[in-house]
N, C-alpha and C. Protein backbone atom coordinates (compact mmCIF):
# COMPACT_ATOMS: atom_id res chain seq x y z
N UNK A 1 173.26 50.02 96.80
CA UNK A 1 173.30 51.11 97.74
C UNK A 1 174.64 51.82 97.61
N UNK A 2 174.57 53.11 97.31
CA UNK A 2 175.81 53.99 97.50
C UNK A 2 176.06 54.04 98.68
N UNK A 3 177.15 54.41 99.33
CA UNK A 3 178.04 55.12 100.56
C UNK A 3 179.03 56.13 99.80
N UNK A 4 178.93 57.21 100.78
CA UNK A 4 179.67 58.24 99.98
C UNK A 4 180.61 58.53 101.02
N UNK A 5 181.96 58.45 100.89
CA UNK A 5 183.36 58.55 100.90
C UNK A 5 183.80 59.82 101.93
N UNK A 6 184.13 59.61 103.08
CA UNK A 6 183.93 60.50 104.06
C UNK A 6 185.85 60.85 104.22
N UNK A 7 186.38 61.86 103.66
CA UNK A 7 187.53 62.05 104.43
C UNK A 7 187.83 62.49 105.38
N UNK A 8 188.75 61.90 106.26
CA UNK A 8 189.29 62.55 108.01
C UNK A 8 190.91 62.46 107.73
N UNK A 9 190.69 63.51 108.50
CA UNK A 9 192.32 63.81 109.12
C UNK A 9 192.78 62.12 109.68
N UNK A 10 194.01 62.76 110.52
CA UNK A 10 194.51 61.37 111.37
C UNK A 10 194.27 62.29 112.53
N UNK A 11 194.11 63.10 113.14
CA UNK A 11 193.27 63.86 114.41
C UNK A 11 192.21 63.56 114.24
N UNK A 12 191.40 64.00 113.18
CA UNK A 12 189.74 63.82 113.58
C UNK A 12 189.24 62.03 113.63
N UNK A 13 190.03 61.01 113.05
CA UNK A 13 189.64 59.71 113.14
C UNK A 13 190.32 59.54 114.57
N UNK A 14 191.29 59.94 115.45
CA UNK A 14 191.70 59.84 116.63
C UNK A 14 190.97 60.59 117.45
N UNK A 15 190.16 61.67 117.14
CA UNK A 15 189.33 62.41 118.07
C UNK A 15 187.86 61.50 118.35
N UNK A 16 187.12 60.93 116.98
CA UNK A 16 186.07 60.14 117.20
C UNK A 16 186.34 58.86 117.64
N UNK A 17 187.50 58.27 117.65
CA UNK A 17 187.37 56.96 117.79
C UNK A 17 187.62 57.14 119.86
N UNK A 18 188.45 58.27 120.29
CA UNK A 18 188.23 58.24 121.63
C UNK A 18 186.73 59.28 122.28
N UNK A 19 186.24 59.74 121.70
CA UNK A 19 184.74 60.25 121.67
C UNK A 19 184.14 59.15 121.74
N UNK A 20 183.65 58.23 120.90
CA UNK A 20 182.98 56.83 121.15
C UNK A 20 183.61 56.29 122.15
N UNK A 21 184.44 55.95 122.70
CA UNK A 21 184.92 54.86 123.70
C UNK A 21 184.25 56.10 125.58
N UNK A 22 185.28 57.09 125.20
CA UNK A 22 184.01 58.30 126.63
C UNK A 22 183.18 57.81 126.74
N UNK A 23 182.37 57.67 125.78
CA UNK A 23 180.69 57.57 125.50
C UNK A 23 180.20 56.38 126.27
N UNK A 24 181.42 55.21 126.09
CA UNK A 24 180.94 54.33 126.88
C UNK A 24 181.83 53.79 127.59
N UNK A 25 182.14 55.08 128.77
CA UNK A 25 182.63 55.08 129.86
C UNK A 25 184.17 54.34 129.93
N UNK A 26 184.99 54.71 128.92
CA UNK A 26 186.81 54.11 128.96
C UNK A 26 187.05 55.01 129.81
N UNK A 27 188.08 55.29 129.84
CA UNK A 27 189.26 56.37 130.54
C UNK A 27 189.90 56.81 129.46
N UNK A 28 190.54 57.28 128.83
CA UNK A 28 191.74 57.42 127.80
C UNK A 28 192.60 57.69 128.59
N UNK A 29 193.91 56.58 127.74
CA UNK A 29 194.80 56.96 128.40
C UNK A 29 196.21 57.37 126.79
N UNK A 30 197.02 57.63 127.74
CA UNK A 30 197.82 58.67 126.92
C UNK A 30 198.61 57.01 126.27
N UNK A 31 199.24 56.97 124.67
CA UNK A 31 200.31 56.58 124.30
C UNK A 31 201.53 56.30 125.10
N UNK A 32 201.86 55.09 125.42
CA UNK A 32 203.17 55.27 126.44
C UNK A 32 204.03 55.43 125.14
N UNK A 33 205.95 55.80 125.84
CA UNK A 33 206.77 55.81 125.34
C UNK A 33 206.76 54.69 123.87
N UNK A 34 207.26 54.93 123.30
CA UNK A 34 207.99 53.73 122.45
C UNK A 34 209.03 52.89 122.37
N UNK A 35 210.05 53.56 123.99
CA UNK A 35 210.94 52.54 123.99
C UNK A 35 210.51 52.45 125.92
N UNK A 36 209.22 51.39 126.26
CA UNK A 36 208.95 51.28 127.29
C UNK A 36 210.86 50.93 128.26
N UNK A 37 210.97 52.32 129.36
CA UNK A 37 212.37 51.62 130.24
C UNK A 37 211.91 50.65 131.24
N UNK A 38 210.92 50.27 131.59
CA UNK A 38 210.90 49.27 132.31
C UNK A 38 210.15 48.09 132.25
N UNK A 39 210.09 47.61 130.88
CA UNK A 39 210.05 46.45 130.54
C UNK A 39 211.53 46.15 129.81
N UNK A 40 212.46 45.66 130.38
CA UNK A 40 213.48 45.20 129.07
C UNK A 40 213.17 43.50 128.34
N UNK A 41 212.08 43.57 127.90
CA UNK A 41 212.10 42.01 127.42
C UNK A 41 211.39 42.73 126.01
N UNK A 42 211.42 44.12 125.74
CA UNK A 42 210.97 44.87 124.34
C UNK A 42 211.79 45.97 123.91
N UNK A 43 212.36 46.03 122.70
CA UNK A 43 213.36 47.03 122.00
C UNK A 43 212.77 48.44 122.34
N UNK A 44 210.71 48.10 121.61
CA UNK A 44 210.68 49.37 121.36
C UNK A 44 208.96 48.82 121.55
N UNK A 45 208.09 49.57 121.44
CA UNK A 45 206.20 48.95 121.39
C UNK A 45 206.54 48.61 119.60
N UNK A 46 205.48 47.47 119.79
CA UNK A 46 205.05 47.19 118.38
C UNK A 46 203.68 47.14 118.44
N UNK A 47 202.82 47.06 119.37
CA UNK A 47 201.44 46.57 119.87
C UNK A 47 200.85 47.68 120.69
N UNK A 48 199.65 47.98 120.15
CA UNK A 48 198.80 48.81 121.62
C UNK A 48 198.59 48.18 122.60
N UNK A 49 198.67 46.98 122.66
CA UNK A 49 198.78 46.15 124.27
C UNK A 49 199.71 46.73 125.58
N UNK A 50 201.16 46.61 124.78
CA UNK A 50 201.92 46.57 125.31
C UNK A 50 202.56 47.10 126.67
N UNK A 51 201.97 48.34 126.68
CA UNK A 51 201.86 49.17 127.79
C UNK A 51 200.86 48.53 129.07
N UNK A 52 200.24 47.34 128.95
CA UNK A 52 199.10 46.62 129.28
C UNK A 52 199.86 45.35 130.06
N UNK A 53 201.09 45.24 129.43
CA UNK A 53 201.71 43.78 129.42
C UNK A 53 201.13 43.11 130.83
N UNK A 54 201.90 44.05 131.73
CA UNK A 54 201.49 43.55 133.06
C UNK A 54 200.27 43.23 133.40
N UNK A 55 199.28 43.67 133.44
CA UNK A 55 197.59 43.33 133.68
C UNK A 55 197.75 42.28 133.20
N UNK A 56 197.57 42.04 131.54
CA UNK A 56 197.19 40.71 131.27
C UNK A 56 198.18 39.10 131.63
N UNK A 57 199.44 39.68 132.42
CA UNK A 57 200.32 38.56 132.98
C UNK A 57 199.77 38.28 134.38
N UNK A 58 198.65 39.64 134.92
CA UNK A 58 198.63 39.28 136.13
C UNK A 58 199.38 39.79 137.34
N UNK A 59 200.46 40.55 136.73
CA UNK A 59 201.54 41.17 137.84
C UNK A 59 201.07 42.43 138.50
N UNK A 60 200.04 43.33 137.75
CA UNK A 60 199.73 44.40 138.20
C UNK A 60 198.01 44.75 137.87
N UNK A 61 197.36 45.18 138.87
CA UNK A 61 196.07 45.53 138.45
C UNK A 61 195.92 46.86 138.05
N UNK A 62 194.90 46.93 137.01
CA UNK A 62 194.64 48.67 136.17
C UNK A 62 193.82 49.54 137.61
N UNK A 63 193.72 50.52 137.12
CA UNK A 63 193.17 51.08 138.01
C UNK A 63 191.37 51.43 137.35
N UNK A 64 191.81 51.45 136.21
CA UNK A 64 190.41 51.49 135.23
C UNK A 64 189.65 49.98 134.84
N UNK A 65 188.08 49.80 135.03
CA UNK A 65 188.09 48.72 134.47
C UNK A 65 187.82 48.95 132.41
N UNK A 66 187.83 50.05 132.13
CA UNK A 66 187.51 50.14 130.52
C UNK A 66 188.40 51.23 130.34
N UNK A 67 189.71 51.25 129.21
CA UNK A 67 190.37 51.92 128.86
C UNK A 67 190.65 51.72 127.49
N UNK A 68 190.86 53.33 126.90
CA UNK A 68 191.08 53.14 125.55
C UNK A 68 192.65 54.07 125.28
N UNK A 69 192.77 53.74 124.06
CA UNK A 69 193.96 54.21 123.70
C UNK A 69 194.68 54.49 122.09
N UNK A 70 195.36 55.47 121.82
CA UNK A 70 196.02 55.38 120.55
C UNK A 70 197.53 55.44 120.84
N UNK A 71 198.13 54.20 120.64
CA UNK A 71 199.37 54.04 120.91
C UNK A 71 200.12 54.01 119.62
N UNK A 72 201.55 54.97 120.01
CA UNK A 72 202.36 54.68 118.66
C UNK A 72 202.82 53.71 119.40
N UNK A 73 203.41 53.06 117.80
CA UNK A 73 203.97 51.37 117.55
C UNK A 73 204.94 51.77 116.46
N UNK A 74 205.89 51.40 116.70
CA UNK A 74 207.43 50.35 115.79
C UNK A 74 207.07 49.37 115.17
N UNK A 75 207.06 49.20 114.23
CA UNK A 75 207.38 47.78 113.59
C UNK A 75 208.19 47.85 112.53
N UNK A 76 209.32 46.89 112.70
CA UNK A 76 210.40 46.56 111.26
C UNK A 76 210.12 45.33 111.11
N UNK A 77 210.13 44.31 111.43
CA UNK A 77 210.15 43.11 111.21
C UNK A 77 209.12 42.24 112.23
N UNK A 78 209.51 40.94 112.50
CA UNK A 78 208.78 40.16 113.22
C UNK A 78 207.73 39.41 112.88
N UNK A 79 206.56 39.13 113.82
CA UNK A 79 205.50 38.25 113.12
C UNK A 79 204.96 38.47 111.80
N UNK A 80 205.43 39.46 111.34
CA UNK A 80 204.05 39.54 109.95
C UNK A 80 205.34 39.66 108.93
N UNK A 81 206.45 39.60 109.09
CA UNK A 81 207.32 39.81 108.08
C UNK A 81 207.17 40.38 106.84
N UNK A 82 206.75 41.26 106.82
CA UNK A 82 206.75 42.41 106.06
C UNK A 82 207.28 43.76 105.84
N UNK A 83 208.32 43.81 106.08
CA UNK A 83 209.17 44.51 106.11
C UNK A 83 209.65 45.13 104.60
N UNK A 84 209.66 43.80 103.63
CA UNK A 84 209.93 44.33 102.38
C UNK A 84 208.88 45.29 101.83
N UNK A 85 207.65 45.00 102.67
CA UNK A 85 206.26 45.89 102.29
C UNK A 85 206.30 47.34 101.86
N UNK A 86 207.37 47.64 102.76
CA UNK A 86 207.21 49.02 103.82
C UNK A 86 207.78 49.70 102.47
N UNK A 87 206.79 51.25 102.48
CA UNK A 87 206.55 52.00 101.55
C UNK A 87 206.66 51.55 99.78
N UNK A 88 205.60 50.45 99.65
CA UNK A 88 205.57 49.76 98.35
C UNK A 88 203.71 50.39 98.04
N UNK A 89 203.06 50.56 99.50
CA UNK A 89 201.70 50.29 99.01
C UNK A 89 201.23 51.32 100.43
N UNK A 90 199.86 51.56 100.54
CA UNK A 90 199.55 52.85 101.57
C UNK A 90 199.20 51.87 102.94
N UNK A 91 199.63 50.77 103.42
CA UNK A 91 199.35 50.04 104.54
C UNK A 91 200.23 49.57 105.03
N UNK A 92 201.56 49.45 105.00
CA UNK A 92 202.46 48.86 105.59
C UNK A 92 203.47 49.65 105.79
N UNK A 93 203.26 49.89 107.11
CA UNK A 93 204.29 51.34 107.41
C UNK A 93 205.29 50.71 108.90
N UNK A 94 206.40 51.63 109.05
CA UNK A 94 207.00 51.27 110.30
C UNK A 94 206.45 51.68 111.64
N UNK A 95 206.44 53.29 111.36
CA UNK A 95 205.63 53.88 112.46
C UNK A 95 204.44 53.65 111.97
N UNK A 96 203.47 53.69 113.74
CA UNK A 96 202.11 54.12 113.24
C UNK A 96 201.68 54.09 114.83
N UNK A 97 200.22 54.07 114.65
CA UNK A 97 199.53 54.51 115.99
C UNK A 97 198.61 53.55 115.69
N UNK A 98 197.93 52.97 116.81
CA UNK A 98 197.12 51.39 116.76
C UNK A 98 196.10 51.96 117.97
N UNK A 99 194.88 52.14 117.54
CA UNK A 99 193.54 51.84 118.14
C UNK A 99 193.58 51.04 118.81
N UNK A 100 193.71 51.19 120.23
CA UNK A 100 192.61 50.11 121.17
C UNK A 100 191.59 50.64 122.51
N UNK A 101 190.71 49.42 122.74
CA UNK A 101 189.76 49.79 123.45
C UNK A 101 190.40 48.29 124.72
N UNK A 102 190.13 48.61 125.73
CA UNK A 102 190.51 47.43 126.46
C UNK A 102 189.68 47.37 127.72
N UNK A 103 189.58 46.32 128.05
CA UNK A 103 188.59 45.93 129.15
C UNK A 103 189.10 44.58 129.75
N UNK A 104 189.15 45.22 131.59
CA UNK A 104 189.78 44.44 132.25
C UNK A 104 188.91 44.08 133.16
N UNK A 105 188.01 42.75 133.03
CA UNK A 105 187.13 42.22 133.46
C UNK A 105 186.10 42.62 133.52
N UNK A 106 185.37 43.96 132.55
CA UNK A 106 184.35 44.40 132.45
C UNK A 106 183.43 43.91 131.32
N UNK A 107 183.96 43.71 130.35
CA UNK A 107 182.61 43.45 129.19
C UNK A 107 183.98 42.50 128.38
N UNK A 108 182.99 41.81 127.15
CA UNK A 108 183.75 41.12 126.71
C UNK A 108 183.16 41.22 124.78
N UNK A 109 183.27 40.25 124.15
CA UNK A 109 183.08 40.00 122.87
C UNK A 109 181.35 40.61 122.59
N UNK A 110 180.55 40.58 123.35
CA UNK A 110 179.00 40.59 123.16
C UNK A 110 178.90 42.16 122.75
N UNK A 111 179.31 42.58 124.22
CA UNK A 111 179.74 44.31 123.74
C UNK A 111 180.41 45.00 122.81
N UNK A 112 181.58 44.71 122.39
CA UNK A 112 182.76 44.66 121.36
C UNK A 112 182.14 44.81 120.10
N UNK A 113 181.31 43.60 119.82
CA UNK A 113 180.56 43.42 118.66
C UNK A 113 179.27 43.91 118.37
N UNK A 114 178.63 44.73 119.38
CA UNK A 114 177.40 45.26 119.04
C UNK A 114 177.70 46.49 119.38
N UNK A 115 178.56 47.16 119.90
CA UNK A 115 179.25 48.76 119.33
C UNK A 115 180.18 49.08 117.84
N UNK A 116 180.95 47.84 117.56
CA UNK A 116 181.21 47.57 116.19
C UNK A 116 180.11 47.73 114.72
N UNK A 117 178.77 47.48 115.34
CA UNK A 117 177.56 47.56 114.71
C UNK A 117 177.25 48.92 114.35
N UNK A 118 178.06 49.78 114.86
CA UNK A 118 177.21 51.17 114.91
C UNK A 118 177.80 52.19 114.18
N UNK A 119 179.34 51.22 113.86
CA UNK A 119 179.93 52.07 113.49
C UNK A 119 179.65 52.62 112.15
């Protein structure tokens, strides 16, 4: 079976990927800063979580139960140590922007994986 080779912008793969999540009822929310000021236990985001921190510690509840997001992220170093990577090959970059969909006590893996199906 062929598949034939679809090019997108970095807008139009950020426009559909929060078009699908609408669709099934997220919120979008905006990219926070990159150097969050009121967390100081982080330099800078490395994670689309991050802006999240609190919910998943428990300290603060969302106001959304399904939210999505394209967050820029930092990364120089740290868990994946790859740093020497960076501009050797087209995937290992410092900046970038990280896809997420998040759900705070609404749906879980069942859902996740049978919208993953469609893609």
């Amino acid at each position: 079976m062929s598949m034939e080779r679809v090019s997108m912008t970095a807008a139009e793969v950020r426009q559909s990927f929060q078009d699908f999540y609408r669709s099934k009822e997220h919120e979008i929310v905006p990219s926070s800063p990159v150097v969050l000021q009121a967390d100081p236990t982080l330099l800078f985001v490395n994670a689309g979580m991050n802006q999240f921190k609190e919910i998943f510690l428990g300290s603060r509840v969302s106001q959304y139960r399904r939210v999505a997001d394209t967050q820029k992220c930092i990364r120089v170093s740290g868990k994946h140590n790859d740093l020497e990577e960076v501009g050797i090959d087209t995937y290992h970059h410092t900046f970038f922007e990280m896809l997420g969909n998040w759900s705070f006590g609404d749906y879980y893996k069942r859902e996740s994986i049978a919208w993953g199906g469609n893609c």
